[in-house]
C-alpha atoms as a PDB file:
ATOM      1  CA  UNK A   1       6.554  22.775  11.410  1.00  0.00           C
ATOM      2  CA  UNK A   2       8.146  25.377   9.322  1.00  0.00           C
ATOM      3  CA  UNK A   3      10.203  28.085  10.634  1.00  0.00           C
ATOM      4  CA  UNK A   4       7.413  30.807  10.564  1.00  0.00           C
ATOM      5  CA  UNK A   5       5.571  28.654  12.947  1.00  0.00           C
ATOM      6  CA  UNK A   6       8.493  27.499  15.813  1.00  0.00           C
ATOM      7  CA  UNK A   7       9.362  31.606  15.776  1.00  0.00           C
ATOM      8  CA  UNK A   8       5.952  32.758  16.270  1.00  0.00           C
ATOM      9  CA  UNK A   9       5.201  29.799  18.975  1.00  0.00           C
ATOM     10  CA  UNK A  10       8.338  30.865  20.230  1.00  0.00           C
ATOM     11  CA  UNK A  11       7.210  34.767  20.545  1.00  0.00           C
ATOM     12  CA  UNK A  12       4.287  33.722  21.815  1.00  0.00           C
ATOM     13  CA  UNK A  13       5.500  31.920  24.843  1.00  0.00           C
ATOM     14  CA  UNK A  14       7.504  34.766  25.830  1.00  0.00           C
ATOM     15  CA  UNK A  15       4.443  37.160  25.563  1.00  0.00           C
ATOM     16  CA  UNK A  16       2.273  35.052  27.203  1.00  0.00           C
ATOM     17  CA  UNK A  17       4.516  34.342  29.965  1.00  0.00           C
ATOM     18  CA  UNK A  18       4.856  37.960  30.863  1.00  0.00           C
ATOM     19  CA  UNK A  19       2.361  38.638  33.145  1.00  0.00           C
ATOM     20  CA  UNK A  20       1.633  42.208  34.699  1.00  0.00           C
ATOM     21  CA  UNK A  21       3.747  43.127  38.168  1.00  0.00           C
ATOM     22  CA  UNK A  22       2.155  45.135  40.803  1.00  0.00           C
ATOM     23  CA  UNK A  23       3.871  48.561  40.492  1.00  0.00           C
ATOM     24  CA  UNK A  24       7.204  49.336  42.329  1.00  0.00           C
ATOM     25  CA  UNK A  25       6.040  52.005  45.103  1.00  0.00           C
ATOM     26  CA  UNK A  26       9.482  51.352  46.943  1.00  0.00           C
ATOM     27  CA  UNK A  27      11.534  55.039  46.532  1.00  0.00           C
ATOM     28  CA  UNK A  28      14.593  53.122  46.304  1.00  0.00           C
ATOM     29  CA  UNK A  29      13.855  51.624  43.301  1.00  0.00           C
ATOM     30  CA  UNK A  30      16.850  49.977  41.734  1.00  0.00           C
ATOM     31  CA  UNK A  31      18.078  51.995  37.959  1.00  0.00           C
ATOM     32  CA  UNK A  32      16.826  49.346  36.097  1.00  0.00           C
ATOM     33  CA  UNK A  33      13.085  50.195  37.555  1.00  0.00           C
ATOM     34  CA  UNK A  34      13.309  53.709  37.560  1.00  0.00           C
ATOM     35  CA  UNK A  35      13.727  54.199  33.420  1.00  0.00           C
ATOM     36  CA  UNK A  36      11.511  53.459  31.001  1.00  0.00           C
ATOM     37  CA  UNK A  37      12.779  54.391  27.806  1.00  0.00           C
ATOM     38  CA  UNK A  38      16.853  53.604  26.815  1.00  0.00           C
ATOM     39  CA  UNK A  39      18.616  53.774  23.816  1.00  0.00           C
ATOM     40  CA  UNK A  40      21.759  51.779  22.401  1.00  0.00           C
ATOM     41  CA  UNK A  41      23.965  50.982  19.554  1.00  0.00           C
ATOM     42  CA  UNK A  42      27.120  48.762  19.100  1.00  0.00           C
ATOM     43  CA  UNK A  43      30.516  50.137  18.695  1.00  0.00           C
ATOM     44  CA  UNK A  44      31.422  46.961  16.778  1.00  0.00           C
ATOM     45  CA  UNK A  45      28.924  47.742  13.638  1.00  0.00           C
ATOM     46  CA  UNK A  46      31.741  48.622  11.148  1.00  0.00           C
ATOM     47  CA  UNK A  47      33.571  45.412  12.014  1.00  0.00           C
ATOM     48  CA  UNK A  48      30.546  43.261  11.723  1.00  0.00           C
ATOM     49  CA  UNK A  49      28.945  45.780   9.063  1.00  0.00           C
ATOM     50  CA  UNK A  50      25.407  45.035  10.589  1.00  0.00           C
ATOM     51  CA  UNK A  51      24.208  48.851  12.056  1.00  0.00           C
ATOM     52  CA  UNK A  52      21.136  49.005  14.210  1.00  0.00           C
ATOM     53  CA  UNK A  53      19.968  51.976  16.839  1.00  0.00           C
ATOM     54  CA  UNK A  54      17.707  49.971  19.010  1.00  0.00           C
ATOM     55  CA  UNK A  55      14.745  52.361  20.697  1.00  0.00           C
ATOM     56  CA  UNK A  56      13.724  50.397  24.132  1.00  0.00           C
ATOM     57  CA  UNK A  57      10.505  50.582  26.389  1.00  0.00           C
ATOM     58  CA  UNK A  58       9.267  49.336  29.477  1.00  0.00           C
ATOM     59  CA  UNK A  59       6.414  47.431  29.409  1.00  0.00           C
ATOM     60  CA  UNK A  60       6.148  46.131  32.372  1.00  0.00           C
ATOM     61  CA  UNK A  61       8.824  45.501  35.247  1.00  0.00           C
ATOM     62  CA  UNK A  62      10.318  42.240  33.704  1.00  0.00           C
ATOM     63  CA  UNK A  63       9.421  43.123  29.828  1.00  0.00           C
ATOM     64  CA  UNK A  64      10.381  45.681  27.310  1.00  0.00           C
ATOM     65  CA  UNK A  65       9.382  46.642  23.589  1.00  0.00           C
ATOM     66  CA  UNK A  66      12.210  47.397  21.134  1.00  0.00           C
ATOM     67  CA  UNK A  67      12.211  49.121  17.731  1.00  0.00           C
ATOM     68  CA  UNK A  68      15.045  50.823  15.139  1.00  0.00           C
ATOM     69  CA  UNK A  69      16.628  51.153  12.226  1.00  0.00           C
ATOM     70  CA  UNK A  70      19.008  48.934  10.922  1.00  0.00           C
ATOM     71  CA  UNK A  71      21.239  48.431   8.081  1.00  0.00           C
ATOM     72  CA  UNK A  72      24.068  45.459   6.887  1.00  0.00           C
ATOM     73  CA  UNK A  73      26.520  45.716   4.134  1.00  0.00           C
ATOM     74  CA  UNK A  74      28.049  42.327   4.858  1.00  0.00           C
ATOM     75  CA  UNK A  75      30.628  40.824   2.819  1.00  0.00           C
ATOM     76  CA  UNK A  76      31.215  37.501   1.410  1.00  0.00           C
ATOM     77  CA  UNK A  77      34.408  36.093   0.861  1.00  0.00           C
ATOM     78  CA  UNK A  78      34.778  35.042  -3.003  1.00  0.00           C
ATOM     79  CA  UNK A  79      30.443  35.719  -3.261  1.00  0.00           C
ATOM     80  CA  UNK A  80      30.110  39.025  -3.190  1.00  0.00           C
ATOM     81  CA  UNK A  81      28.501  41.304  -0.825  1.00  0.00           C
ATOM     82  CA  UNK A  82      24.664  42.823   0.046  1.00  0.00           C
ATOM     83  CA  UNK A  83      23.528  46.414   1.111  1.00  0.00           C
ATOM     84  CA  UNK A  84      20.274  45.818   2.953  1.00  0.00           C
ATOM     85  CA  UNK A  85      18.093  48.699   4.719  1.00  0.00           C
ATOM     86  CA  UNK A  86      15.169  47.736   7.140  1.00  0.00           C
ATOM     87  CA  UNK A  87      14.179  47.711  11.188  1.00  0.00           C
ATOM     88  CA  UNK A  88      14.159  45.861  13.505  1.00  0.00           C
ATOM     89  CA  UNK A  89      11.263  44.998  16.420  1.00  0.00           C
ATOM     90  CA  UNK A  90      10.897  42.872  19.217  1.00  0.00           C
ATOM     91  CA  UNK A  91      10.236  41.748  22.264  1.00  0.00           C
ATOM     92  CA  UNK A  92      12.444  41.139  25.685  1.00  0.00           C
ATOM     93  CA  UNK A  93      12.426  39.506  28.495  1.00  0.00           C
ATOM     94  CA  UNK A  94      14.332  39.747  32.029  1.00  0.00           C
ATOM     95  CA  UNK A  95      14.248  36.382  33.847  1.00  0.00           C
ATOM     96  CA  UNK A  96      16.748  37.029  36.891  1.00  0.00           C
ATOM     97  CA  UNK A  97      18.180  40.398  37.386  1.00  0.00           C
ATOM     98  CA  UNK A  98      19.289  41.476  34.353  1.00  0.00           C
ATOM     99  CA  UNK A  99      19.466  38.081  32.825  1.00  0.00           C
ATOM    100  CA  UNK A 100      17.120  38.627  29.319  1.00  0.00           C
ATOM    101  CA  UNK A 101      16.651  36.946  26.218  1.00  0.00           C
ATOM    102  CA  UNK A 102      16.093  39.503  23.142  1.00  0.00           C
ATOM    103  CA  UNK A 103      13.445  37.675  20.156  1.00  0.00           C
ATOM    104  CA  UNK A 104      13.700  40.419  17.363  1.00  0.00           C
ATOM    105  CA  UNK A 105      11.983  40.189  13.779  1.00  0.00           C
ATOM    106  CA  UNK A 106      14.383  42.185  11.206  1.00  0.00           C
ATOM    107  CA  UNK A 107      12.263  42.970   7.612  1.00  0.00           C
ATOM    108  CA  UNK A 108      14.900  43.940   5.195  1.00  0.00           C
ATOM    109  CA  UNK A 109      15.362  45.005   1.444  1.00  0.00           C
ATOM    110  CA  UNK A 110      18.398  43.242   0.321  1.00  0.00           C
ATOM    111  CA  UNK A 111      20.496  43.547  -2.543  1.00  0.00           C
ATOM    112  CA  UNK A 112      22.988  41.578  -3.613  1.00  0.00           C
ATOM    113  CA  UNK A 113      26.394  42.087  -5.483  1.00  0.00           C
ATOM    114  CA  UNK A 114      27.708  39.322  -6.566  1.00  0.00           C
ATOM    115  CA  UNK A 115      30.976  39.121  -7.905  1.00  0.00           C
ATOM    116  CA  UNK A 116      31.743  36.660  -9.974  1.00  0.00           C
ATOM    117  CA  UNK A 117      29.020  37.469 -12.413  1.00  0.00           C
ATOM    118  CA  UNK A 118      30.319  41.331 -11.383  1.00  0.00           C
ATOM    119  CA  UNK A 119      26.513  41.879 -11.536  1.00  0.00           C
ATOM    120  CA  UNK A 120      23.995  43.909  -8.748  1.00  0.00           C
ATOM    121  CA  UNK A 121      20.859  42.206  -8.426  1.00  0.00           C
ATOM    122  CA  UNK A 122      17.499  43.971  -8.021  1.00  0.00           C
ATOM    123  CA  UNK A 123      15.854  44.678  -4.478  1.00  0.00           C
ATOM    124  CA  UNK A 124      14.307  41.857  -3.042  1.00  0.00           C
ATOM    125  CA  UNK A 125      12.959  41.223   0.574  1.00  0.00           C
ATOM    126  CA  UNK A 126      14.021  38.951   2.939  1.00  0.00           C
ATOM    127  CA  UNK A 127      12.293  38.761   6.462  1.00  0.00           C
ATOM    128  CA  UNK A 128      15.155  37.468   9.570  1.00  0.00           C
ATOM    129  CA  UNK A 129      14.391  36.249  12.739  1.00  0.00           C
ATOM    130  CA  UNK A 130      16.859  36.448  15.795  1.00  0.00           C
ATOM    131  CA  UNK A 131      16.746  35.247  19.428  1.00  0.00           C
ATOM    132  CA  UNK A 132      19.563  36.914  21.712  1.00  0.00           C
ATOM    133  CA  UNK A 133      21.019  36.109  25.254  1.00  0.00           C
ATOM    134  CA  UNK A 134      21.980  39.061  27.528  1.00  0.00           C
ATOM    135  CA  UNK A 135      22.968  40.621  30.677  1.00  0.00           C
ATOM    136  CA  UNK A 136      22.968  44.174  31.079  1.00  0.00           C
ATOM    137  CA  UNK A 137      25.379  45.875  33.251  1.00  0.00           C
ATOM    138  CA  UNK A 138      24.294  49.169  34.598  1.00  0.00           C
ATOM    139  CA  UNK A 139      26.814  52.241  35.165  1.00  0.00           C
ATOM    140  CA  UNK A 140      26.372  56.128  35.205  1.00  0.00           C
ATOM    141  CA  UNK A 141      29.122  58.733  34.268  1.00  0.00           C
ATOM    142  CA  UNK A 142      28.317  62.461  35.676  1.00  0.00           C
ATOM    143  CA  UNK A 143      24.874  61.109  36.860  1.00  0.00           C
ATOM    144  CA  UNK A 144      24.014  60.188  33.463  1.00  0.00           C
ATOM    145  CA  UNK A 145      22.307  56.174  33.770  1.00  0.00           C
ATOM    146  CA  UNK A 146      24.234  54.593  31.218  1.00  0.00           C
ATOM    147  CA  UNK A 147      24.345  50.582  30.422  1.00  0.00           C
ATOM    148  CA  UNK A 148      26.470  48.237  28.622  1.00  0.00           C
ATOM    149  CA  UNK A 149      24.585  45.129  27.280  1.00  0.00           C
ATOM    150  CA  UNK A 150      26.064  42.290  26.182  1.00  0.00           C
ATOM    151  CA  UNK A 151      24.475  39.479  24.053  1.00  0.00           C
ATOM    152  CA  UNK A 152      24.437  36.296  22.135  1.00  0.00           C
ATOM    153  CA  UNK A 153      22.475  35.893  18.606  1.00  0.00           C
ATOM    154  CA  UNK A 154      21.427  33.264  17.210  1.00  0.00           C
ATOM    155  CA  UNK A 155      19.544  33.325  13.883  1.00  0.00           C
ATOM    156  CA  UNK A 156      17.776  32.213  10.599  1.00  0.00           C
ATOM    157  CA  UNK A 157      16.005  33.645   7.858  1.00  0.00           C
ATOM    158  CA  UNK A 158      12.445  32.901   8.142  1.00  0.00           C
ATOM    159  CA  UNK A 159      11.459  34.486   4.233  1.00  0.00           C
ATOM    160  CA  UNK A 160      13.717  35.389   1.232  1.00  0.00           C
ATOM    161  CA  UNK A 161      13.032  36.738  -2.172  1.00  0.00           C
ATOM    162  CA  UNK A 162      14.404  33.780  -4.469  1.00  0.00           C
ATOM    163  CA  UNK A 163      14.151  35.794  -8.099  1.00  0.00           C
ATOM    164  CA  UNK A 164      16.575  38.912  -6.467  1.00  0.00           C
ATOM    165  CA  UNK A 165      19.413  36.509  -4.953  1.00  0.00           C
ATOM    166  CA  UNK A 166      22.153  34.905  -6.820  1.00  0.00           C
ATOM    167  CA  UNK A 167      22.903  31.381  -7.160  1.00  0.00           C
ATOM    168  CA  UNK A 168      26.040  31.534  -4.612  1.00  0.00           C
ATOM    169  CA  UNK A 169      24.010  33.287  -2.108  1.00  0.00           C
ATOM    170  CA  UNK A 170      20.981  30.749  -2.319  1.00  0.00           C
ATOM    171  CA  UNK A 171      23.698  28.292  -1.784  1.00  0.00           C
ATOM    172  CA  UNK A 172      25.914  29.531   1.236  1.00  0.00           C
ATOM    173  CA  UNK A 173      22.204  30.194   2.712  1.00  0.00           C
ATOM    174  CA  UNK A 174      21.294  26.385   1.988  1.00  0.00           C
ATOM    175  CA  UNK A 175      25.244  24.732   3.849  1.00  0.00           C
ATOM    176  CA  UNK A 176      24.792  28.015   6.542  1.00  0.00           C
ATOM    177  CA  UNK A 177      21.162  27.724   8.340  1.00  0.00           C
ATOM    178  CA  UNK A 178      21.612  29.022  11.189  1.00  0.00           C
ATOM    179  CA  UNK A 179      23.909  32.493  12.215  1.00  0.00           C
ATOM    180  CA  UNK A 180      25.207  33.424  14.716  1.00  0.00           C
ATOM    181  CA  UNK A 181      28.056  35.472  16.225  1.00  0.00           C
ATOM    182  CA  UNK A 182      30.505  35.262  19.197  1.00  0.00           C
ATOM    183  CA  UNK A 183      29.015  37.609  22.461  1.00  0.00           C
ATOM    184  CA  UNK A 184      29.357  41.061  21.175  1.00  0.00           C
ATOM    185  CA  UNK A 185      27.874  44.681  23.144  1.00  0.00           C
ATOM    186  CA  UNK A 186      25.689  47.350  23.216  1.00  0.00           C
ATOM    187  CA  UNK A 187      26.166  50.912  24.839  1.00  0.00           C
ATOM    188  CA  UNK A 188      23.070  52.978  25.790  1.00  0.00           C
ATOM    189  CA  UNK A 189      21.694  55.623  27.634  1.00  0.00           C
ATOM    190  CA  UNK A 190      18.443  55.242  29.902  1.00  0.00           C
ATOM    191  CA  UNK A 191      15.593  57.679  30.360  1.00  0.00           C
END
């Protein structure tokens, strides 16, 4: 199986594992019950230069729908570096509390500076795949229902555009799979 397949069999076993929860009629419904719509961003986007505003809604009690733009401008130590605009979608799904795990797709339209050849490559595209472990911890300044949510990634590219990537990055992409990065945080605002 190719890696198209295990992340759509992957997507799909979430999905089909959220079923529909009768509706919470309880007035003291926790926070995380009584908002359907939040939105977040990471404070550590210039560090990792990956920038993403992630739009979030309830789907159900245990499930929620996410969409955004993103953007990286990563650099690569004696490679070069890539400026690549696109969004992100996906899926997520609370298994205990506020346990989730996060599968987003993330369509992008890299290109590539490489600098040994001191050369900028055209636009190609390049489709990403990640799967993220999280907990979100819930918090409210002047009565405003705030949330910090902290997760895991772990990624690979499921489609790149060969004829608008250099040599080096085809390479590094070939001895470096997988990516990932250590826990890092979201802030956001529910509504």
């Amino acid at each position: 199986m190719n890696q198209f397949t295990i992340s759509i069999a992957l997507l799909c076993g979430i999905i089909i594992g959220n079923y529909p929860l009768p509706a919470n009629t309880n007035k003291d419904s926790t926070q995380v019950e009584r908002y359907m719509h939040s939105i977040d961003f990471c404070p550590l986007s210039p560090v990792l230069g990956i920038y993403a505003i992630h739009y979030t809604r309830k789907i159900s009690p245990k499930s929620e729908i996410l969409a955004g733009p993103s953007y990286m401008n990563i650099e690569y130590p004696d490679i070069g570096h890539t400026n690549a605009p696109g969004f992100i979608v996906g899926y997520r799904r609370y298994f205990w509390k506020n346990l989730h795990m996060d599968y987003q797709l993330m369509p992008m339209w890299d290109q590539y500076y490489e600098m040994n050849e001191d050369k900028t490559y055209p636009v190609g595209f390049d489709l990403w795949n990640e799967f993220r472990l999280g907990y979100v911890f819930d918090f409210s300044i002047s009565n405003v229902p705030l949330f910090l949510n902290v997760q895991w990634p772990l990624g690979f590219i499921i489609y790149s555009d060969g004829s608008a990537k250099p040599e080096t990055f085809k390479n590094h992409a070939k001895e470096n799979p997988l990516f990932y990065f250590p826990p890092f945080f979201f802030l956001g605002v529910k509504f």
